[in-house]
PDB file of N, CA and C in Angstrom:
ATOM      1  N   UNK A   1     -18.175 -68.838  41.016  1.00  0.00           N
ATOM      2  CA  UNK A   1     -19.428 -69.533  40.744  1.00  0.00           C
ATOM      3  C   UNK A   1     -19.529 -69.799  39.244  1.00  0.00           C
ATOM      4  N   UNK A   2     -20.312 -71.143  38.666  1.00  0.00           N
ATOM      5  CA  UNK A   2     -19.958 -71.385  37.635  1.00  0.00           C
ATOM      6  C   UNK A   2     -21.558 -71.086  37.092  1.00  0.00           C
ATOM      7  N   UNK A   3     -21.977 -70.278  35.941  1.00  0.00           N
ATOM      8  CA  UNK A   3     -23.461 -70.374  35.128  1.00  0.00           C
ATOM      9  C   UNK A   3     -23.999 -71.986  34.816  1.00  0.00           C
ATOM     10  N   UNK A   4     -25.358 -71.946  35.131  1.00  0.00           N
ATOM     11  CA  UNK A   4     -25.600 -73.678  35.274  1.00  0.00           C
ATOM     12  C   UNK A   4     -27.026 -73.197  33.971  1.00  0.00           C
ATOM     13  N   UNK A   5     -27.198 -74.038  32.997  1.00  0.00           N
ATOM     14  CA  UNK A   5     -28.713 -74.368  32.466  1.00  0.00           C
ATOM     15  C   UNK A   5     -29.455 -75.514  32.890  1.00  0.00           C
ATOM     16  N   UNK A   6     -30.500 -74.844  33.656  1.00  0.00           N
ATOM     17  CA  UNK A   6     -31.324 -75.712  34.039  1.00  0.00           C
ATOM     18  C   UNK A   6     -32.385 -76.517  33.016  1.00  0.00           C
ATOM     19  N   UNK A   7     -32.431 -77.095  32.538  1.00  0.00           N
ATOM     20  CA  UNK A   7     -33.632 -77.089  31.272  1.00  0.00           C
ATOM     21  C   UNK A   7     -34.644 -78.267  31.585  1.00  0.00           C
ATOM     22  N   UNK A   8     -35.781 -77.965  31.605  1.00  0.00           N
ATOM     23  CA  UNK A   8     -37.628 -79.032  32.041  1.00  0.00           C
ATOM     24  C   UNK A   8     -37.864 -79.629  31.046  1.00  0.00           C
ATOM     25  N   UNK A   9     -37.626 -80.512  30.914  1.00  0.00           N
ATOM     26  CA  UNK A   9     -38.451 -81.964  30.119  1.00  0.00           C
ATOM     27  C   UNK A   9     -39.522 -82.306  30.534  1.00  0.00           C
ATOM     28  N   UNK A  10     -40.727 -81.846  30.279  1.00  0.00           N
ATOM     29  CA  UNK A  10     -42.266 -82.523  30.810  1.00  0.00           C
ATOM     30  C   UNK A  10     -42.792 -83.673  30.513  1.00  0.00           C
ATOM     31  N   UNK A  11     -43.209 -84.510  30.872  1.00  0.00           N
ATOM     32  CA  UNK A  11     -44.086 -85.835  30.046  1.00  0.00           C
ATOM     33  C   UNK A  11     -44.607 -84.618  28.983  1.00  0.00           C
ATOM     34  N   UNK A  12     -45.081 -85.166  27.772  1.00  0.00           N
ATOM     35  CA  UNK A  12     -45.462 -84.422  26.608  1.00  0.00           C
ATOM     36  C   UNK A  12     -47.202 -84.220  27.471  1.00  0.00           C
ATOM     37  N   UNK A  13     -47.730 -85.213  28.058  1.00  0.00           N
ATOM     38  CA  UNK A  13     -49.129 -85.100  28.504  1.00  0.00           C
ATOM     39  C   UNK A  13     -49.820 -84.132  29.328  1.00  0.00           C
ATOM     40  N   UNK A  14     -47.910 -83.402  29.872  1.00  0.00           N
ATOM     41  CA  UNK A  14     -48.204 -81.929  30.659  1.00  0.00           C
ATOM     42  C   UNK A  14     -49.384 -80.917  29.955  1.00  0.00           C
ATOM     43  N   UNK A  15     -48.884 -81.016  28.200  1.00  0.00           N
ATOM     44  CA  UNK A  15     -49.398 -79.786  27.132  1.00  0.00           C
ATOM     45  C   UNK A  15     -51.452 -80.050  27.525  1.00  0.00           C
ATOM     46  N   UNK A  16     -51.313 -81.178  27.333  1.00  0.00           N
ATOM     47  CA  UNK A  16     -53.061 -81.288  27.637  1.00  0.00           C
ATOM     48  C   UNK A  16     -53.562 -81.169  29.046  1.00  0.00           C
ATOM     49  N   UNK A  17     -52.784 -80.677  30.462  1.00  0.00           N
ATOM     50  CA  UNK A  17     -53.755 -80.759  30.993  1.00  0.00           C
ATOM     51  C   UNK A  17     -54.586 -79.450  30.984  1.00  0.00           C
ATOM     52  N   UNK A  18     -55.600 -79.180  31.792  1.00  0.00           N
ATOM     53  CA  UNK A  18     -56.312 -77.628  32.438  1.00  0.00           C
ATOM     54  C   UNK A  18     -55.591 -77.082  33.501  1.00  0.00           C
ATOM     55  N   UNK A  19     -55.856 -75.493  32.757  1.00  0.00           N
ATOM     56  CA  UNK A  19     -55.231 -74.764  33.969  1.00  0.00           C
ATOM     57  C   UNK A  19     -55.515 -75.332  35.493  1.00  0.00           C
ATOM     58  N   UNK A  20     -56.368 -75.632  36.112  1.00  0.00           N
ATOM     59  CA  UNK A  20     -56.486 -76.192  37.329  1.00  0.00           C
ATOM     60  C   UNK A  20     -55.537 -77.186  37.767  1.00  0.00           C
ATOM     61  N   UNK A  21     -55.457 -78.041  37.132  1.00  0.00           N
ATOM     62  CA  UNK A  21     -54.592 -79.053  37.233  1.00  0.00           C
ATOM     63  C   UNK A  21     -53.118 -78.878  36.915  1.00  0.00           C
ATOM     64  N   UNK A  22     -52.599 -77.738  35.757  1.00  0.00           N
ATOM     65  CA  UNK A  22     -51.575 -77.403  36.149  1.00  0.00           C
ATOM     66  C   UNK A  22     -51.067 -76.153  37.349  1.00  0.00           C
ATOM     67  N   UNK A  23     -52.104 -75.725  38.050  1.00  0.00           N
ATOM     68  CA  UNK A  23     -51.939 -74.819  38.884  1.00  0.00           C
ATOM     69  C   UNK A  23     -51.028 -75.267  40.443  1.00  0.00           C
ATOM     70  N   UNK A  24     -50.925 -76.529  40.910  1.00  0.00           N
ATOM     71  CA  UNK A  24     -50.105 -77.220  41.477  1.00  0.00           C
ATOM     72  C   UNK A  24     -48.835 -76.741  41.114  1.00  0.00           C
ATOM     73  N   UNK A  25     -48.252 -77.591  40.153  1.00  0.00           N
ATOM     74  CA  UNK A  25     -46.947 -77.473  39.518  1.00  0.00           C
ATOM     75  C   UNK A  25     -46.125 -76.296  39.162  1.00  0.00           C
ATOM     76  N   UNK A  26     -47.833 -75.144  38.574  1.00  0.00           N
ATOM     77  CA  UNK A  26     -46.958 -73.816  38.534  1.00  0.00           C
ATOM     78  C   UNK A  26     -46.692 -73.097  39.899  1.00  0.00           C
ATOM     79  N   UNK A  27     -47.622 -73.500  41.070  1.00  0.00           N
ATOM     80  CA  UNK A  27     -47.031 -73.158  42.140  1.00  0.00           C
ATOM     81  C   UNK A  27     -45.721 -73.707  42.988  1.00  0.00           C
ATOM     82  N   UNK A  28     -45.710 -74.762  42.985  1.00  0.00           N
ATOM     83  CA  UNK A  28     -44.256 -75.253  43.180  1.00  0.00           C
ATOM     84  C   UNK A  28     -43.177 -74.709  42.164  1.00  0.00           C
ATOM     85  N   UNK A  29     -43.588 -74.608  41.065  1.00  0.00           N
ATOM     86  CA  UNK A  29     -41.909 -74.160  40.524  1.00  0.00           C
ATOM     87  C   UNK A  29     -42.022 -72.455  40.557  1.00  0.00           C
ATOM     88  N   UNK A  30     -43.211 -71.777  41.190  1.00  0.00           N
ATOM     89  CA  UNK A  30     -42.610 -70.467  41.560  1.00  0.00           C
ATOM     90  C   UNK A  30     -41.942 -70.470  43.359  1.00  0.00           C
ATOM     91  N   UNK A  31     -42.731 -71.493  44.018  1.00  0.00           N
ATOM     92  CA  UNK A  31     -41.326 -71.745  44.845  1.00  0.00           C
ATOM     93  C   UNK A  31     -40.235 -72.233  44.943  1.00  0.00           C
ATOM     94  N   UNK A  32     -39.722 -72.680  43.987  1.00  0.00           N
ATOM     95  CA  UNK A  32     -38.886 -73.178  43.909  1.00  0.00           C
ATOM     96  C   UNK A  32     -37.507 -71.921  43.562  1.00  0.00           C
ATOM     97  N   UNK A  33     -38.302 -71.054  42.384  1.00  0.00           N
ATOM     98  CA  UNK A  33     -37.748 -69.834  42.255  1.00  0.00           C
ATOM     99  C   UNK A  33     -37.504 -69.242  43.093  1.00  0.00           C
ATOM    100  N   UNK A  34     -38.831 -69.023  43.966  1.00  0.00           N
ATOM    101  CA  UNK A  34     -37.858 -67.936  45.244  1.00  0.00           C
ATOM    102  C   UNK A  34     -37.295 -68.467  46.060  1.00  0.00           C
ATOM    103  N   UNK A  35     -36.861 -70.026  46.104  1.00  0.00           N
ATOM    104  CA  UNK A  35     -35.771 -70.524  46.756  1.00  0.00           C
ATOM    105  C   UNK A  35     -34.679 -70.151  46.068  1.00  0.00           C
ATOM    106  N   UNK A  36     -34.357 -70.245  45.318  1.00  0.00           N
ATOM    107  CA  UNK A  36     -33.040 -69.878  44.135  1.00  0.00           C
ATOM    108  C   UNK A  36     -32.930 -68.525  44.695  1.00  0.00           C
ATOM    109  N   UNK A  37     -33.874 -67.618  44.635  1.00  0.00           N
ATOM    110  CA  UNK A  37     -34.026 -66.189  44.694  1.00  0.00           C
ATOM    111  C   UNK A  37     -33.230 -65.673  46.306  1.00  0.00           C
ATOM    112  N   UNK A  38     -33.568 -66.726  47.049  1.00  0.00           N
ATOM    113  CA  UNK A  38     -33.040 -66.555  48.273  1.00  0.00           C
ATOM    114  C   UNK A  38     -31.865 -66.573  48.410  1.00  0.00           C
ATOM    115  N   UNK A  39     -31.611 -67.836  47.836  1.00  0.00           N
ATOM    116  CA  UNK A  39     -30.013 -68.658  47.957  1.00  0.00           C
ATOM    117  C   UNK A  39     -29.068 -67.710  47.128  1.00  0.00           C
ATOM    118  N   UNK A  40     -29.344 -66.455  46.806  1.00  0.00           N
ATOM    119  CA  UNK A  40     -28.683 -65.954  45.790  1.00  0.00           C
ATOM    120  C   UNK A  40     -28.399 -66.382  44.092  1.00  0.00           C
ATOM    121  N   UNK A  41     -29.080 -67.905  44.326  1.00  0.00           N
ATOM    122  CA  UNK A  41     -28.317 -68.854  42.706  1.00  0.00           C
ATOM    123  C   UNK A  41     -29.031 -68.015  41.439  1.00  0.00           C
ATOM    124  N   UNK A  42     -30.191 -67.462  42.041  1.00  0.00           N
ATOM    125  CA  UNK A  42     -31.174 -67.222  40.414  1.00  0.00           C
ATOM    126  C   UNK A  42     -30.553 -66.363  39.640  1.00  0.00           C
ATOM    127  N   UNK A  43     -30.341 -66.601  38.655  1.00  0.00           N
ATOM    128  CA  UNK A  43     -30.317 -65.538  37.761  1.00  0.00           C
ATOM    129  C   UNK A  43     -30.934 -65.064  36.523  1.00  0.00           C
ATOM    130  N   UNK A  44     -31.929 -66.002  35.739  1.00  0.00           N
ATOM    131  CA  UNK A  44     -33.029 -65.625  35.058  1.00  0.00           C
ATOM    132  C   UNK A  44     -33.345 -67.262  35.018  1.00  0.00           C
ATOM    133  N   UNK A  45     -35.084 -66.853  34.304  1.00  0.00           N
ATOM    134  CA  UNK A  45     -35.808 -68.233  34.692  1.00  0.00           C
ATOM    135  C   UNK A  45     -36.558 -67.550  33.449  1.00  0.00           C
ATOM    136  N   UNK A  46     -37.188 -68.505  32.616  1.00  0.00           N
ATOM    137  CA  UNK A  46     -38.269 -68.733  31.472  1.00  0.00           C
ATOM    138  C   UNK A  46     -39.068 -69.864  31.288  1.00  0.00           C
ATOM    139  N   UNK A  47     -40.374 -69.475  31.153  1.00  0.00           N
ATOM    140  CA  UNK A  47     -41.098 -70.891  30.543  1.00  0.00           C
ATOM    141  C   UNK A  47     -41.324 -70.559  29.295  1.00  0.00           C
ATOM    142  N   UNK A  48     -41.502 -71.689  28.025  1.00  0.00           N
ATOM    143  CA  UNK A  48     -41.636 -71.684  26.793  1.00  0.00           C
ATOM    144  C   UNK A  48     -42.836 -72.091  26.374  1.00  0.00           C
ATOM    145  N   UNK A  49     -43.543 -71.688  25.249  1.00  0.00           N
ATOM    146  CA  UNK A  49     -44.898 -71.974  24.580  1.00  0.00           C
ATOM    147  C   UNK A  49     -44.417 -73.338  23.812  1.00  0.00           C
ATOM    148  N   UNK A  50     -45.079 -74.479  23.672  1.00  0.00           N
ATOM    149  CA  UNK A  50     -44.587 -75.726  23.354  1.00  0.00           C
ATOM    150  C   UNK A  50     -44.066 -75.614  21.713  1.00  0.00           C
ATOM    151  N   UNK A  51     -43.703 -76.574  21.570  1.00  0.00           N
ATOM    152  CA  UNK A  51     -42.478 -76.720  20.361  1.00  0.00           C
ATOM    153  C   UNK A  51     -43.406 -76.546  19.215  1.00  0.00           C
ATOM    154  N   UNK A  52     -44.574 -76.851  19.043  1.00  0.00           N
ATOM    155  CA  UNK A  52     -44.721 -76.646  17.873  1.00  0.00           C
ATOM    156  C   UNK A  52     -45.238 -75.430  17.224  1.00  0.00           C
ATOM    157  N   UNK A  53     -44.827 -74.011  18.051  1.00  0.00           N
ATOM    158  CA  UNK A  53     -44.703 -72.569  18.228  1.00  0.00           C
ATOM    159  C   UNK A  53     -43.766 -72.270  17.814  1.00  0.00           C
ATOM    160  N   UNK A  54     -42.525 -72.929  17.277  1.00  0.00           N
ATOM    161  CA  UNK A  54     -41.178 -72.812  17.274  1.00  0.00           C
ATOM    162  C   UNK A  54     -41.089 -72.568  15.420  1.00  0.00           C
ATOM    163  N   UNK A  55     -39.587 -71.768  15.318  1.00  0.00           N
ATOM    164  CA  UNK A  55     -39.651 -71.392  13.787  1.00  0.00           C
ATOM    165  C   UNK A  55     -37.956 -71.630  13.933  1.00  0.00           C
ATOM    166  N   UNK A  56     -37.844 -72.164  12.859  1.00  0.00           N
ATOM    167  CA  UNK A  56     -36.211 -72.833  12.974  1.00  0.00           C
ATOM    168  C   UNK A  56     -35.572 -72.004  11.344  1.00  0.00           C
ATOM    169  N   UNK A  57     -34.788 -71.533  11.935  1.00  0.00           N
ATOM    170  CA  UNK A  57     -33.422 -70.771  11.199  1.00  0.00           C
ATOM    171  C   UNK A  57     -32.521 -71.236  10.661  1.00  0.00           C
ATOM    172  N   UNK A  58     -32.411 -71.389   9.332  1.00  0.00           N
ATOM    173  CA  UNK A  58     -30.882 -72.117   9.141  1.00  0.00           C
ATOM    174  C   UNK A  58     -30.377 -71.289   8.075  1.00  0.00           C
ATOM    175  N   UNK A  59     -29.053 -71.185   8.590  1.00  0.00           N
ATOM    176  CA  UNK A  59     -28.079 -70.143   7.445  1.00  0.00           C
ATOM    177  C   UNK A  59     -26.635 -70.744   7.841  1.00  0.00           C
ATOM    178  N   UNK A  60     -27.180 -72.223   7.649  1.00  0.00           N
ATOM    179  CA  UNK A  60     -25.602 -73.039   7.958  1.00  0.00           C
ATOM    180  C   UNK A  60     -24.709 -73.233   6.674  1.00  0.00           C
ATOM    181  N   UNK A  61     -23.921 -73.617   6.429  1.00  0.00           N
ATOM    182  CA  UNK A  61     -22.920 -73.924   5.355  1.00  0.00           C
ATOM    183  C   UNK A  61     -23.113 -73.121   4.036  1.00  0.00           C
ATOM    184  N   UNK A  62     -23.087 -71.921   4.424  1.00  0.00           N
ATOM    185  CA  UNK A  62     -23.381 -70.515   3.195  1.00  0.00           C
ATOM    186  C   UNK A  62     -24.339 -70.676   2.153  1.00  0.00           C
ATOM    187  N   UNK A  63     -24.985 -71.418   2.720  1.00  0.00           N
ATOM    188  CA  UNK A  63     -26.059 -71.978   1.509  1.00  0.00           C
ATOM    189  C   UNK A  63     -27.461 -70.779   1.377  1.00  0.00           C
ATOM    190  N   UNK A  64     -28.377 -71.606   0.881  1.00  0.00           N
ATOM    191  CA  UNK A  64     -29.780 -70.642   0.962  1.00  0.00           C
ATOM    192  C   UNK A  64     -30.387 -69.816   2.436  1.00  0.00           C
ATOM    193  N   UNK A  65     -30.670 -69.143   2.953  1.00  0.00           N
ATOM    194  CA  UNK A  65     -31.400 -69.179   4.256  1.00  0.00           C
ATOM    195  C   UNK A  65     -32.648 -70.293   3.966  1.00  0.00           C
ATOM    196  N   UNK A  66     -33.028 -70.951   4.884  1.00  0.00           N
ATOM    197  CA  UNK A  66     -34.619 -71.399   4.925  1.00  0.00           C
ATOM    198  C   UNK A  66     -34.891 -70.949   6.494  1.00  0.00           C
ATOM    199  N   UNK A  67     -36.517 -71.018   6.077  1.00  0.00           N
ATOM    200  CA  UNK A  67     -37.177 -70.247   7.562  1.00  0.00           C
ATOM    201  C   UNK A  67     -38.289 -71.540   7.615  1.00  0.00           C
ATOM    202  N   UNK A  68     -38.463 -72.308   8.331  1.00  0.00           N
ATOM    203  CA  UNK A  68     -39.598 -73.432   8.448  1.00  0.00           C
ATOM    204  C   UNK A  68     -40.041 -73.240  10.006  1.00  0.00           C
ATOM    205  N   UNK A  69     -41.738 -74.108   9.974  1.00  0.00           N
ATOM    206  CA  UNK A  69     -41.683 -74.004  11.219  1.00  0.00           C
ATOM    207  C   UNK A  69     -41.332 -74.989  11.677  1.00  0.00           C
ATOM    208  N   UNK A  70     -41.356 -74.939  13.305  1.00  0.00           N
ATOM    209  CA  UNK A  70     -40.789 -75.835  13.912  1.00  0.00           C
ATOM    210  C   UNK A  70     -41.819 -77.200  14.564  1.00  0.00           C
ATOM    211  N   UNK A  71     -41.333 -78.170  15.100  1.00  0.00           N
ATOM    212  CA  UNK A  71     -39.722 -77.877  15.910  1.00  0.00           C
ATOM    213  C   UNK A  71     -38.683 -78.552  15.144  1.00  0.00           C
ATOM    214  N   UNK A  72     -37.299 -78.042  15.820  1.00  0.00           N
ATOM    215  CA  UNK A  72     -36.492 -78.417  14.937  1.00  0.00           C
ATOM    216  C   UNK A  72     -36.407 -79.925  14.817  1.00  0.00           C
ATOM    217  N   UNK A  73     -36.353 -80.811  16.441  1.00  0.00           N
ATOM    218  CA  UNK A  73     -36.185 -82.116  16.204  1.00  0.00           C
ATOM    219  C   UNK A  73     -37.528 -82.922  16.525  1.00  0.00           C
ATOM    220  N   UNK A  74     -37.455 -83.994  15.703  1.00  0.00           N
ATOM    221  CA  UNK A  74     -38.648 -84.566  15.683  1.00  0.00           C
ATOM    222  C   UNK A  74     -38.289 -85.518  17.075  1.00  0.00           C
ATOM    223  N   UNK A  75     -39.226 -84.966  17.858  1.00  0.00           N
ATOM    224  CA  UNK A  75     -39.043 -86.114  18.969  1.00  0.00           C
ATOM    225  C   UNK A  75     -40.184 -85.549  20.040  1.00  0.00           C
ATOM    226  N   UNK A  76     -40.542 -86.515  20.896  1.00  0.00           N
ATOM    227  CA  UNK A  76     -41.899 -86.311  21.838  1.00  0.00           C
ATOM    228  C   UNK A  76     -41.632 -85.299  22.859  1.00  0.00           C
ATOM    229  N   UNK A  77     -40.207 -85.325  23.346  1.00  0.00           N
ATOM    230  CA  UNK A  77     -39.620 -84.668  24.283  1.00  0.00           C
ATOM    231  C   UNK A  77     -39.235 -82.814  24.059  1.00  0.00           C
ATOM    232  N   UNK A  78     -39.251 -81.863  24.409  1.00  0.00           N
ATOM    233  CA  UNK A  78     -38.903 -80.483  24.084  1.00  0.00           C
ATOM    234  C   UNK A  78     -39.222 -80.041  25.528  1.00  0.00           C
ATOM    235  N   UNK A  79     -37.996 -78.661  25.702  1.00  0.00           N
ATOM    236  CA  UNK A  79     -37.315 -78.402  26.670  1.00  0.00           C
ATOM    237  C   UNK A  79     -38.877 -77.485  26.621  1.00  0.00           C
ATOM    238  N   UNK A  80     -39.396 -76.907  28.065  1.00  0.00           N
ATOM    239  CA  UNK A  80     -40.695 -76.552  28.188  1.00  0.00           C
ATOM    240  C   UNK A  80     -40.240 -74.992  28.885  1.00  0.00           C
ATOM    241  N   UNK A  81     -39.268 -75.101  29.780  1.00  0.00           N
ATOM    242  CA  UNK A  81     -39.080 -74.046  30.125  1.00  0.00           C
ATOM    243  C   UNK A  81     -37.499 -74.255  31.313  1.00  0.00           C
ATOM    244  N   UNK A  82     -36.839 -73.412  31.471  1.00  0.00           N
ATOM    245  CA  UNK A  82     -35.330 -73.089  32.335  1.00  0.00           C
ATOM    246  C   UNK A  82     -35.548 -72.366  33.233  1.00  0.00           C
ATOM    247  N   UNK A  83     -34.236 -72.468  34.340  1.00  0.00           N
ATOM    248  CA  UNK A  83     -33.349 -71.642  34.819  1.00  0.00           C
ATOM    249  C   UNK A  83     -31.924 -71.644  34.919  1.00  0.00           C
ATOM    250  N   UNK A  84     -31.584 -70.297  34.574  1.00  0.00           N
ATOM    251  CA  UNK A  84     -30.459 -70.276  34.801  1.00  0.00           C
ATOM    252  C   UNK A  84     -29.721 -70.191  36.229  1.00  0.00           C
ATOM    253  N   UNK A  85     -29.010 -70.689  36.544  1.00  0.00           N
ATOM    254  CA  UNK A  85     -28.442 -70.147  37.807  1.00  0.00           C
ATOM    255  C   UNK A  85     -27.216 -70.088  38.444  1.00  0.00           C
ATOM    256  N   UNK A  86     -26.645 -69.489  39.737  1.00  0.00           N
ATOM    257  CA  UNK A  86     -25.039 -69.571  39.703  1.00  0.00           C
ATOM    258  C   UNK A  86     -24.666 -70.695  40.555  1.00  0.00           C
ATOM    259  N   UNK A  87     -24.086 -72.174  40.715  1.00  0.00           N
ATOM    260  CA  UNK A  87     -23.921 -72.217  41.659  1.00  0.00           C
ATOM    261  C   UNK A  87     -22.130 -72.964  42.025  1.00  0.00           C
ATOM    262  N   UNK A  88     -21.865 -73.075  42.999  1.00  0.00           N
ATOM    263  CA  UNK A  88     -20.279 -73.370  43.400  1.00  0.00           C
ATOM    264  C   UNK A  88     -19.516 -74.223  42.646  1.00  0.00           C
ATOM    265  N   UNK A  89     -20.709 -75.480  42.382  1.00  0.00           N
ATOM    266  CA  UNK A  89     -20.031 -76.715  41.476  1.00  0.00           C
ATOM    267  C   UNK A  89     -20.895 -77.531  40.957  1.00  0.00           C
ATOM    268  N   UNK A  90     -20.572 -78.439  40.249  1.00  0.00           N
ATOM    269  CA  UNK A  90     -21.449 -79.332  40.096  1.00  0.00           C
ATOM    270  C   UNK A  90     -22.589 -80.104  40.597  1.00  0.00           C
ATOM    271  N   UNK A  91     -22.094 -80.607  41.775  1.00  0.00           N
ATOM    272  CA  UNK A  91     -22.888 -81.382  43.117  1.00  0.00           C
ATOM    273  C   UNK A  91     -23.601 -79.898  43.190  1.00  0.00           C
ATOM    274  N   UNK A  92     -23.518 -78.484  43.567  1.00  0.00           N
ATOM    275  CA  UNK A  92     -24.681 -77.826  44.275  1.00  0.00           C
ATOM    276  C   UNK A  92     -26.150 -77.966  42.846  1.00  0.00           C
ATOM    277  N   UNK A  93     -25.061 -77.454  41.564  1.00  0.00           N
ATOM    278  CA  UNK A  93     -26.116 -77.466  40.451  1.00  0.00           C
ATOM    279  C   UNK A  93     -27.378 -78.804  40.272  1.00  0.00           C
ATOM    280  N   UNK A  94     -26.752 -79.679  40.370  1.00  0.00           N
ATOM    281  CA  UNK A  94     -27.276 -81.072  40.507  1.00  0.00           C
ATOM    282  C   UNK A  94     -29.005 -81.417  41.993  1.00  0.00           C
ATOM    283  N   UNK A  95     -27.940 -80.337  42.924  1.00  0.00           N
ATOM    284  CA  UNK A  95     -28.938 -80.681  44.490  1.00  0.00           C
ATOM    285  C   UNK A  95     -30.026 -79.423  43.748  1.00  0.00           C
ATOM    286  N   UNK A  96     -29.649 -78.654  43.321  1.00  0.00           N
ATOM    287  CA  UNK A  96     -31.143 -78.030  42.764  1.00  0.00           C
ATOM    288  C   UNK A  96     -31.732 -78.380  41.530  1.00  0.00           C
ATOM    289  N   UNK A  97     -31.341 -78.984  40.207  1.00  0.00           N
ATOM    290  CA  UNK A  97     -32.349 -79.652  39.700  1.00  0.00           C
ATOM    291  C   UNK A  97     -32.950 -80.774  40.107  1.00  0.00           C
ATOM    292  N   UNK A  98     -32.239 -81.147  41.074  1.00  0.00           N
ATOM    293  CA  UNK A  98     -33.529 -82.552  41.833  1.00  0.00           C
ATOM    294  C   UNK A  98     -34.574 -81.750  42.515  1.00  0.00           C
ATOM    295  N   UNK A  99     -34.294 -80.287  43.019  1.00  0.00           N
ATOM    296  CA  UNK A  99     -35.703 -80.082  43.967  1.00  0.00           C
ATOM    297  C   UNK A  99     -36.481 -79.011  42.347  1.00  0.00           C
ATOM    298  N   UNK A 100     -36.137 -78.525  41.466  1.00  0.00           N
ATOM    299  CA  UNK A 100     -36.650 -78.509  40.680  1.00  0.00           C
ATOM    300  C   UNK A 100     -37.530 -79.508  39.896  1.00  0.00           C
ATOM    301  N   UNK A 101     -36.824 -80.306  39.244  1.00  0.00           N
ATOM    302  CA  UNK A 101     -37.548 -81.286  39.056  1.00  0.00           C
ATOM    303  C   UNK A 101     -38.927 -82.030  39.831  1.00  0.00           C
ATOM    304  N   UNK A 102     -38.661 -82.045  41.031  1.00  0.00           N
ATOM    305  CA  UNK A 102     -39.633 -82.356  41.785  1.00  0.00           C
ATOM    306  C   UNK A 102     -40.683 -81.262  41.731  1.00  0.00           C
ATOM    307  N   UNK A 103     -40.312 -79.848  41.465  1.00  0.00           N
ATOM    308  CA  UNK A 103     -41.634 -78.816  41.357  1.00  0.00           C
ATOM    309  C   UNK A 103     -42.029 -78.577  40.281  1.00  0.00           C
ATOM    310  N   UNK A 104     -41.409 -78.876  39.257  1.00  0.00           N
ATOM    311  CA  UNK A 104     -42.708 -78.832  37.640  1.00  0.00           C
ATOM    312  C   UNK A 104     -42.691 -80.154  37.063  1.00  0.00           C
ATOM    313  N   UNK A 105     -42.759 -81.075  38.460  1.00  0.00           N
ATOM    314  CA  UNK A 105     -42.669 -82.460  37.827  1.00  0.00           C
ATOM    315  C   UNK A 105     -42.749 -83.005  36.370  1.00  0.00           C
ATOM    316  N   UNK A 106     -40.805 -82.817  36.313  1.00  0.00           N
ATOM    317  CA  UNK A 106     -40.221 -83.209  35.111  1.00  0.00           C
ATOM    318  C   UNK A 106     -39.138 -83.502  35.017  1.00  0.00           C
ATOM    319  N   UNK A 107     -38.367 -83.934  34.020  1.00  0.00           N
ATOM    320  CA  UNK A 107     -36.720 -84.185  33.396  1.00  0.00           C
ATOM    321  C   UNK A 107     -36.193 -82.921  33.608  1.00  0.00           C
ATOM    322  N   UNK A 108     -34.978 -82.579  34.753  1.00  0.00           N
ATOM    323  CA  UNK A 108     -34.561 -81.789  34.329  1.00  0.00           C
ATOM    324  C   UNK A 108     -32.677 -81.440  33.847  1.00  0.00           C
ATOM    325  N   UNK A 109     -32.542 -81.516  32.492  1.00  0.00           N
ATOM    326  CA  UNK A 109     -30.944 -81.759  32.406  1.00  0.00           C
ATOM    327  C   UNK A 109     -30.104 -80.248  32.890  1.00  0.00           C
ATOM    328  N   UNK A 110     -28.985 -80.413  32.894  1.00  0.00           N
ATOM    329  CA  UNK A 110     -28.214 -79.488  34.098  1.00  0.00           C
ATOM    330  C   UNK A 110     -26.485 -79.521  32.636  1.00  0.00           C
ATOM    331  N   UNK A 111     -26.457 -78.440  32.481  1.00  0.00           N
ATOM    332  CA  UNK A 111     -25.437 -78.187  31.415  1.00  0.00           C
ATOM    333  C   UNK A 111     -24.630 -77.166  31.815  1.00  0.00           C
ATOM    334  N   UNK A 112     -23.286 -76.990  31.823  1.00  0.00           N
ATOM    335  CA  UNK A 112     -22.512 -75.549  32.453  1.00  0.00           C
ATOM    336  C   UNK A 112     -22.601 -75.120  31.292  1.00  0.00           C
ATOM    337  N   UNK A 113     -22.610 -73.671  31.556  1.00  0.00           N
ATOM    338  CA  UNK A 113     -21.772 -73.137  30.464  1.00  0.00           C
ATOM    339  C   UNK A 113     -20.593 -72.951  29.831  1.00  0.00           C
ATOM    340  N   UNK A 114     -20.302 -72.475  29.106  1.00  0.00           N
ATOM    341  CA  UNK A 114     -18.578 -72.568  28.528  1.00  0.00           C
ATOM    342  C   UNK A 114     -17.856 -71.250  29.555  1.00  0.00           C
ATOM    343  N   UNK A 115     -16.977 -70.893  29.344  1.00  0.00           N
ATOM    344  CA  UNK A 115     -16.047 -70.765  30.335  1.00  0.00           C
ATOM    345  C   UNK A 115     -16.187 -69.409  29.810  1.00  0.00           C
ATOM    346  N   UNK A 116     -16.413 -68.203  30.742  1.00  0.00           N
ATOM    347  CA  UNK A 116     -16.702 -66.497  29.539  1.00  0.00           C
ATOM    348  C   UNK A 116     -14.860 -66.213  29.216  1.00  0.00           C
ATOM    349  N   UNK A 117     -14.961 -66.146  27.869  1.00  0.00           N
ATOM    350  CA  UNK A 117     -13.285 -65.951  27.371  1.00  0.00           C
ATOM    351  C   UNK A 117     -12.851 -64.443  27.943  1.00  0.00           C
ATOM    352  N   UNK A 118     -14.270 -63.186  27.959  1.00  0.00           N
ATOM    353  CA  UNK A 118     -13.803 -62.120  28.433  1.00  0.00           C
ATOM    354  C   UNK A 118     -12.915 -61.893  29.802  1.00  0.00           C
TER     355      UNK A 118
END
């Protein structure tokens, strides 16, 4: 089985609605979890506090540290929340971010991981 990142792209207009109105969506994507949960695929799941909560690190090219806040990229779009999960191949990873997607109605991109060298 290969590690899959699931990652949620929301319309940005998700951040404004009311709890009521997101109470739908958070119920579908906790079923959606214990579908994963069933199927054996889950293996951890997170939602994120929106991007502009974010504090970006850089200690690239031996230079100064800087600590700023975030987010790092300027853009409307930021990943809202994941799952990780295991599944056979590509095509299975794929058939569950479409029923994901459909439960926190959003973008959701689908990335393997690198190959564990251990």
């Amino acid at each position: 089985m290969t590690k899959y990142l699931l990652s949620v792209y929301p319309d940005p207009s998700v951040f404004t609605l009311s709890e009521e109105e997101l109470a739908p969506m958070f119920a579908a994507t906790d079923a959606f979890t214990d579908e994963l949960k069933a199927a054996g695929s889950f293996v951890f799941a997170g939602g994120l506090h929106p991007a502009e909560s974010s504090t970006v690190v850089d200690a690239s090219g031996g230079g100064e540290l800087t600590i700023t806040d975030g987010p790092y990229a300027e853009t409307k779009e930021h990943v809202a929340g994941f799952w990780i999960i295991d599944a056979p191949d590509l095509d299975a990873a794929l058939a569950w971010a479409a029923k994901g997607s459909a439960a926190c109605v959003g973008k959701v991109e689908v990335r393997p991981f690198q190959d564990d060298p251990a």
